[in-house]
Protein backbone atom coordinates (compact mmCIF):
# COMPACT_ATOMS: atom_id res chain seq x y z
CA UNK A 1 1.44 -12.95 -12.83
CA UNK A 2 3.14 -9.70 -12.47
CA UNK A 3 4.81 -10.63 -9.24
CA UNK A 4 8.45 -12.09 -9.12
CA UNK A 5 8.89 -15.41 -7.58
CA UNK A 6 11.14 -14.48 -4.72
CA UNK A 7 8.35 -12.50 -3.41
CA UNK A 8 6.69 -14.15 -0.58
CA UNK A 9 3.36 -15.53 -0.93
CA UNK A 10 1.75 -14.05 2.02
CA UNK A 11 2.35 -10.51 1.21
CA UNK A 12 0.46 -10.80 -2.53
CA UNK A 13 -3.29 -10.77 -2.67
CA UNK A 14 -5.68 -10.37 -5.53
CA UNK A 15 -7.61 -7.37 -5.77
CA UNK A 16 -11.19 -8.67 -7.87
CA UNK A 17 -12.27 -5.27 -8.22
CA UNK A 18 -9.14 -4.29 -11.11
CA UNK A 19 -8.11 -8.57 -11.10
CA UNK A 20 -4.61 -7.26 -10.44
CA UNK A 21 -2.39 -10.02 -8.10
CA UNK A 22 0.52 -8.68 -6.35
CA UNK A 23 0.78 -5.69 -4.10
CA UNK A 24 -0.58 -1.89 -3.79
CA UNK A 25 1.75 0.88 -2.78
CA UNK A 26 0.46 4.24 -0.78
CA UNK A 27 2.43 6.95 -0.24
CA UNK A 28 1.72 10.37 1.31
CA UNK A 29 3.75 13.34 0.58
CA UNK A 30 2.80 17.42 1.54
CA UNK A 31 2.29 20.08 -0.44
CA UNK A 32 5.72 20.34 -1.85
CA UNK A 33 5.60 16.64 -2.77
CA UNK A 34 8.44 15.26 0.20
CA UNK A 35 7.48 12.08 1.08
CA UNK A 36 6.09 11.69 4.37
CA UNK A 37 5.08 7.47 4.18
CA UNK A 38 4.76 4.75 3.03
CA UNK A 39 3.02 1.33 2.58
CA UNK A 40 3.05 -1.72 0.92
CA UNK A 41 0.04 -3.93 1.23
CA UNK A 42 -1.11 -7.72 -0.58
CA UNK A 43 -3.63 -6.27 -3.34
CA UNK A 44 -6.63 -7.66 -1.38
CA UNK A 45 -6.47 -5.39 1.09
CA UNK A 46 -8.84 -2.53 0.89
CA UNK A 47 -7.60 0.69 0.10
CA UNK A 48 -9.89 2.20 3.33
CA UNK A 49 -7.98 -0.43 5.09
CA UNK A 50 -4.82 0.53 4.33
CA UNK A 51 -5.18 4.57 4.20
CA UNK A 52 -6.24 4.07 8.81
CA UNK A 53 -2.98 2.32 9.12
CA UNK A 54 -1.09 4.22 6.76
CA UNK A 55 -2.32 7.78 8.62
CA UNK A 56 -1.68 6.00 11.84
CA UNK A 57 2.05 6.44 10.84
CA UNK A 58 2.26 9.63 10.18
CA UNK A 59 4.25 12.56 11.95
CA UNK A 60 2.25 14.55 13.88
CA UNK A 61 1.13 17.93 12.59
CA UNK A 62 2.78 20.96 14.79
């Protein structure tokens, strides 16, 4: 298992699709690469999933 003990077990999953356990990170930066945010998710949750709540976050464009 890739994941450290001290992590708790309710924020790992297992994704089947690349039978990774742990967690997926998403980040969103602009065009000059500044990060704009960022997620942390168990690995089963979908990556469709997490991209709505991750946009959801987002600054608004002006």
């Amino acid at each position: 298992m890739r994941v450290a003990a001290t992590v708790p077990a309710a924020s790992r999953g297992y994704d089947g699709g690349k039978k990774v356990p742990g967690r997926k990170r998403y980040i969103v930066t602009d065009t000059f690469g500044l990060l704009l945010a960022v997620a942390v998710t168990a690995a089963d949750i979908g990556d469709r999933d997490a991209a709505a709540g991750l946009l959801t976050r987002l600054p608004s464009a002006r």
